[in-house]
Protein backbone atom coordinates (compact mmCIF):
# COMPACT_ATOMS: atom_id res chain seq x y z
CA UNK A 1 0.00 0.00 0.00
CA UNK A 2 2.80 2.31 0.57
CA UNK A 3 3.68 1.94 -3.01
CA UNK A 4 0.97 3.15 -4.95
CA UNK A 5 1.45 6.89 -4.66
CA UNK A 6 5.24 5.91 -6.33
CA UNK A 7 3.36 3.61 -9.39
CA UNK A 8 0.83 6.74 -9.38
CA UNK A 9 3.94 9.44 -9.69
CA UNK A 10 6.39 7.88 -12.20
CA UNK A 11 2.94 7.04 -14.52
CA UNK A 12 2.42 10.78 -14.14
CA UNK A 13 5.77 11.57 -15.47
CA UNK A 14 5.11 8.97 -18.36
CA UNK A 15 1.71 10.65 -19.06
CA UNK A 16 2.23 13.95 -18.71
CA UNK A 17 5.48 13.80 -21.19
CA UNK A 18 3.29 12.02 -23.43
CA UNK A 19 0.21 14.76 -22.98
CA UNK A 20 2.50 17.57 -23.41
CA UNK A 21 4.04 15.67 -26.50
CA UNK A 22 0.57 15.16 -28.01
CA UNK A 23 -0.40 19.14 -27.06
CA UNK A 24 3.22 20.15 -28.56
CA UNK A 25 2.46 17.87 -31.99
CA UNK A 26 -1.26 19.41 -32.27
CA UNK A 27 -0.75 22.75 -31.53
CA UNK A 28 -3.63 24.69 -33.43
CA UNK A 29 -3.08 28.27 -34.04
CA UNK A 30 -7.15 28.35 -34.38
CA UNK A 31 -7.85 27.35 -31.02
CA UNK A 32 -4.55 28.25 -28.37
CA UNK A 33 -6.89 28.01 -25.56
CA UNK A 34 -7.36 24.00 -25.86
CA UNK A 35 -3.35 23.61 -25.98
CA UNK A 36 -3.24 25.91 -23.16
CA UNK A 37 -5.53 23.60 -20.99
CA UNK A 38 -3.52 20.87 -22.16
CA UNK A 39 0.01 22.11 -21.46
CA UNK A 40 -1.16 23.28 -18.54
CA UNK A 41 -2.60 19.84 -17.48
CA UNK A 42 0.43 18.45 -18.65
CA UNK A 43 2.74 20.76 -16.45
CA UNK A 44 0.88 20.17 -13.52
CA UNK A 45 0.74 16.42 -13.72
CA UNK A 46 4.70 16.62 -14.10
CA UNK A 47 5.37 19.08 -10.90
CA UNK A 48 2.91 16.77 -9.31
CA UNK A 49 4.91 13.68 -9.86
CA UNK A 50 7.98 15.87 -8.97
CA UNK A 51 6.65 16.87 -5.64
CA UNK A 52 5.66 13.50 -4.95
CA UNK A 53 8.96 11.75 -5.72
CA UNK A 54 10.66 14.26 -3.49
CA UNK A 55 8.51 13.35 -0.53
CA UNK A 56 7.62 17.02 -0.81
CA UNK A 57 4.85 18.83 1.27
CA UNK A 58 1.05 18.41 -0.75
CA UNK A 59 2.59 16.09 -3.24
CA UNK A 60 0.08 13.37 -3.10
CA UNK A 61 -2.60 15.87 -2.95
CA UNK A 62 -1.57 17.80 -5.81
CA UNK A 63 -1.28 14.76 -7.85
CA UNK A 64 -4.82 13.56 -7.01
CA UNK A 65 -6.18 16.82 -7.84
CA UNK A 66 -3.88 16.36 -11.86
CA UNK A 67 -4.68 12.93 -11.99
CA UNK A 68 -8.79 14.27 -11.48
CA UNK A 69 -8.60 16.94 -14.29
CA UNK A 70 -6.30 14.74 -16.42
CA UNK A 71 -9.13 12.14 -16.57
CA UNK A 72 -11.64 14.82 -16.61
CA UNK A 73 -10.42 16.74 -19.72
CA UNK A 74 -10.25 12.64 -20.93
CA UNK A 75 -13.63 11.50 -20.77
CA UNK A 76 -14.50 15.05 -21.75
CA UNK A 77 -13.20 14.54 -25.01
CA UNK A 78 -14.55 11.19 -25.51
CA UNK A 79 -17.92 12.70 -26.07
CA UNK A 80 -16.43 14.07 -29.24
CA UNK A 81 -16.04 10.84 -31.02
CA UNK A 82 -18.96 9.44 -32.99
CA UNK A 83 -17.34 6.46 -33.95
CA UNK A 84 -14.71 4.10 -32.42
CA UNK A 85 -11.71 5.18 -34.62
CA UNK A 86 -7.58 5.10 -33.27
CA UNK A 87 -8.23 8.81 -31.72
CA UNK A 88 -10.76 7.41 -29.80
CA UNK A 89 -9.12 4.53 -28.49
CA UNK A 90 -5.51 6.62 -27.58
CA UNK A 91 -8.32 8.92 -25.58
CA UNK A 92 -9.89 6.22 -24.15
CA UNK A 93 -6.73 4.54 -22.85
CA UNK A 94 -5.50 7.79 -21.44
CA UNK A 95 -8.47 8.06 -19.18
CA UNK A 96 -8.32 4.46 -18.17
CA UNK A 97 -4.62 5.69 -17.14
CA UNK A 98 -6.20 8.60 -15.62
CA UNK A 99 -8.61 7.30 -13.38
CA UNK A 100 -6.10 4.47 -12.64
CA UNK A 101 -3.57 7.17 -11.47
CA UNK A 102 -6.18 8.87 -9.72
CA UNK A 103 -7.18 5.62 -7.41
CA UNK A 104 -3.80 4.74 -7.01
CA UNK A 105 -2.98 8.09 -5.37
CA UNK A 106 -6.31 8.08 -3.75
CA UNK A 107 -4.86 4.70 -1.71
CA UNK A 108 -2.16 4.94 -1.30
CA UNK A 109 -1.05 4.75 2.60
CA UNK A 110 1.62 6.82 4.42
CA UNK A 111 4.13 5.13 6.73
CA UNK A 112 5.38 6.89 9.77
């Protein structure tokens, strides 16, 4: 149990490189306020996972709260798909991750 918030920060750091990857590669000069969200997201999920790793003060609670609007914005966006296609599925898997992050860190036990 005193593991999970560890499994829940380094799969931070792996989604939130990959988030601000995908933000980076889709930048839209038509709409800069949905790659703001989403570099934004992905910055916070990073310092998150920093904090945490560090054994820093609010780490685990500032990773809850990225891990929430990570797989907020997630399932969000699944309403946008009419059809099962590849976006949908990379969306779908990243909420999974999401949520998965989010009840990890929600579990996870301190030692004292």
């Amino acid at each position: 149990m005193t593991w999970f918030g560890t499994v829940s920060a380094w799969a931070a750091v792996l989604v939130g490189l990959a988030f601000g990857a995908l933000t980076a590669m889709s930048f839209d000069w038509q709409s800069p306020a949905v790659a703001l969200i989403n570099g934004i997201s992905a910055i916070l999920l990073l310092l998150a996972a920093f904090r945490t790793l560090r054994k820093m003060s609010g780490g685990l609670r500032l990773l809850c709260g990225a891990w929430g609007l990570i797989a907020g914005l997630s399932i969000e966006r699944l309403f946008a798909f009419s059809e099962l296609n590849v976006w949908a599925v990379i969306v779908l898997t990243l909420a999974s991750i999401s949520a998965l992050g989010l009840a990890l860190t929600v579990l996870h036990k301190e030692s004292k």
